[in-house]
Protein backbone atom coordinates (compact mmCIF):
# COMPACT_ATOMS: atom_id res chain seq x y z
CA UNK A 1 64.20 -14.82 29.95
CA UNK A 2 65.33 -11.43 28.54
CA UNK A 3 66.15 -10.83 25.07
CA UNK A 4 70.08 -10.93 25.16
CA UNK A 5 69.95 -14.46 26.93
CA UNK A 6 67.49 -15.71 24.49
CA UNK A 7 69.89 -14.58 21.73
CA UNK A 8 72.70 -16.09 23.15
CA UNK A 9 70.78 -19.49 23.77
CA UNK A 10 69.74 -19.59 19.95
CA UNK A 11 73.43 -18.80 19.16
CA UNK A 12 74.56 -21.22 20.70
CA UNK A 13 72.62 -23.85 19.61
CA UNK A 14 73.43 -22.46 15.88
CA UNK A 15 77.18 -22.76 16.67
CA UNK A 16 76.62 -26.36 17.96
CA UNK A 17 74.33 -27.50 15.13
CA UNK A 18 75.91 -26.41 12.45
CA UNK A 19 77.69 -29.60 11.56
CA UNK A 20 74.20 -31.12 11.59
CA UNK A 21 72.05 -32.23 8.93
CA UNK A 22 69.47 -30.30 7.57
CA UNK A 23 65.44 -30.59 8.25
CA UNK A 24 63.60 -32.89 5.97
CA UNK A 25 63.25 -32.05 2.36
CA UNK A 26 66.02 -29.13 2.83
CA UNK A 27 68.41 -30.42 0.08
CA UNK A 28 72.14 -28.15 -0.53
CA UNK A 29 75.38 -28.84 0.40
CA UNK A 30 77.89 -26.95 3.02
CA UNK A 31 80.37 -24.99 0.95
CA UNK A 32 83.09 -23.25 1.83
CA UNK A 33 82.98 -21.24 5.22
CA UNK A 34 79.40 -20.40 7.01
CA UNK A 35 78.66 -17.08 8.86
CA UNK A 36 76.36 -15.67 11.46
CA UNK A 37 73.68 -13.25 10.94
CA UNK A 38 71.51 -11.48 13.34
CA UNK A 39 67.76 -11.46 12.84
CA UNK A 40 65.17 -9.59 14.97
CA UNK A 41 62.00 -11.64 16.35
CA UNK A 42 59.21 -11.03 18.28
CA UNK A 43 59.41 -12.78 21.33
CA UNK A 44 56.56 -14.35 20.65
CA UNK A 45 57.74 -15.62 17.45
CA UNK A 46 60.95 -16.99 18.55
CA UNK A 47 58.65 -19.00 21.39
CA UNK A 48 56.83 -20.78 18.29
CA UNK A 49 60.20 -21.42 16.24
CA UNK A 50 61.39 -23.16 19.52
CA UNK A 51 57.78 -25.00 19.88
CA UNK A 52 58.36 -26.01 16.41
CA UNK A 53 61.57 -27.40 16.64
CA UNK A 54 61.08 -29.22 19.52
CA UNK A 55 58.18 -31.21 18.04
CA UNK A 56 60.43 -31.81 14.77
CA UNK A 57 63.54 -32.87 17.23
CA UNK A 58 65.93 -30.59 15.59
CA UNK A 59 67.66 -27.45 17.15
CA UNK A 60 66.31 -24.15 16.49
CA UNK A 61 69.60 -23.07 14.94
CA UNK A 62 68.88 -26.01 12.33
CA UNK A 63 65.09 -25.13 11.99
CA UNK A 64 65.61 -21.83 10.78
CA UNK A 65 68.63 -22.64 8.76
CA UNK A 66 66.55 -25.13 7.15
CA UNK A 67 63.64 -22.19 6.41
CA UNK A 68 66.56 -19.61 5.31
CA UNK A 69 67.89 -22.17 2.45
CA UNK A 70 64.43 -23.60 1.54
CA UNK A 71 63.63 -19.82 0.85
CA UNK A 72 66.44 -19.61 -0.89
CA UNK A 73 66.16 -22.50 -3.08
CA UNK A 74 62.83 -21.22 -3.51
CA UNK A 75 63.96 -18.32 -5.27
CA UNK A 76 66.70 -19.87 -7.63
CA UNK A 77 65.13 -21.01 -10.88
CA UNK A 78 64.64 -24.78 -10.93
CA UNK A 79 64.10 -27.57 -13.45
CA UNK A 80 61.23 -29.80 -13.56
CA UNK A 81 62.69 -32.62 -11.13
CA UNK A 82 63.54 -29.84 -8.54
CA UNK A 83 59.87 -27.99 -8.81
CA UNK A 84 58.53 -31.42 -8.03
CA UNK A 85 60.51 -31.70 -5.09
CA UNK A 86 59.72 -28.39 -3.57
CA UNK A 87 56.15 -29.32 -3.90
CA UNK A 88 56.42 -32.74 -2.80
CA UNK A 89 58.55 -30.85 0.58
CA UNK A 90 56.01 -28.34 0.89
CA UNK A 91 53.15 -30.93 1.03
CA UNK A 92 55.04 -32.72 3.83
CA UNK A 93 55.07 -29.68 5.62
CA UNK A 94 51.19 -29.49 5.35
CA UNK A 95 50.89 -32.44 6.09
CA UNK A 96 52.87 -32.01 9.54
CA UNK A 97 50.53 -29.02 10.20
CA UNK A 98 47.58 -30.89 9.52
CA UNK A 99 48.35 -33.15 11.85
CA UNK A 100 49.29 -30.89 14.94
CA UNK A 101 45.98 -29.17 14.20
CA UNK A 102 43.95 -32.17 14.36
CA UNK A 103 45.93 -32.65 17.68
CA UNK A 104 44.73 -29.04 18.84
């Protein structure tokens, strides 16, 4: 599949999830108008994204989104309750890795 196509694919899932729920342990709400933005990936990279999501279930559009706002949240200062939750979010994701690796 060539780059443009592959593009449009993850576009279009993007435009068709975006009334969908976040990934687990992504917490914010939908305000106000959304908009696209264009990101450059390695092939290679976008493969893994789509491996990814397909083991979680959720589009890629969603996945990302998901990683985008987590970063985000990341960044904002936080209060006690919401430091806990980051952690307690970022040890699920280890603990998801952990288990694909014992898988591998």
């Amino acid at each position: 599949m060539d780059a443009k196509r592959a593009v449009e694919i993850v576009q279009a899932e993007s435009e068709a999830a975006r009334d969908e729920p976040l990934p687990g342990g992504v917490k914010g709400a939908r305000r106000g108008r959304s908009v696209v933005q264009s990101v450059r990936l390695r092939a290679e990279d976008l493969a893994e994204i789509e491996r990814i999501a397909a083991a979680a279930g959720v589009p890629v559009g969603a996945l990302i989104r998901g990683w985008v706002l987590a970063g985000l949240a990341a960044e904002r200062p936080s209060s006690l309750r919401g430091a806990i939750e980051h952690l307690a979010a970022e040890a699920e994701r280890l603990r998801r890795l952990a288990a694909v690796s014992d898988v591998a």
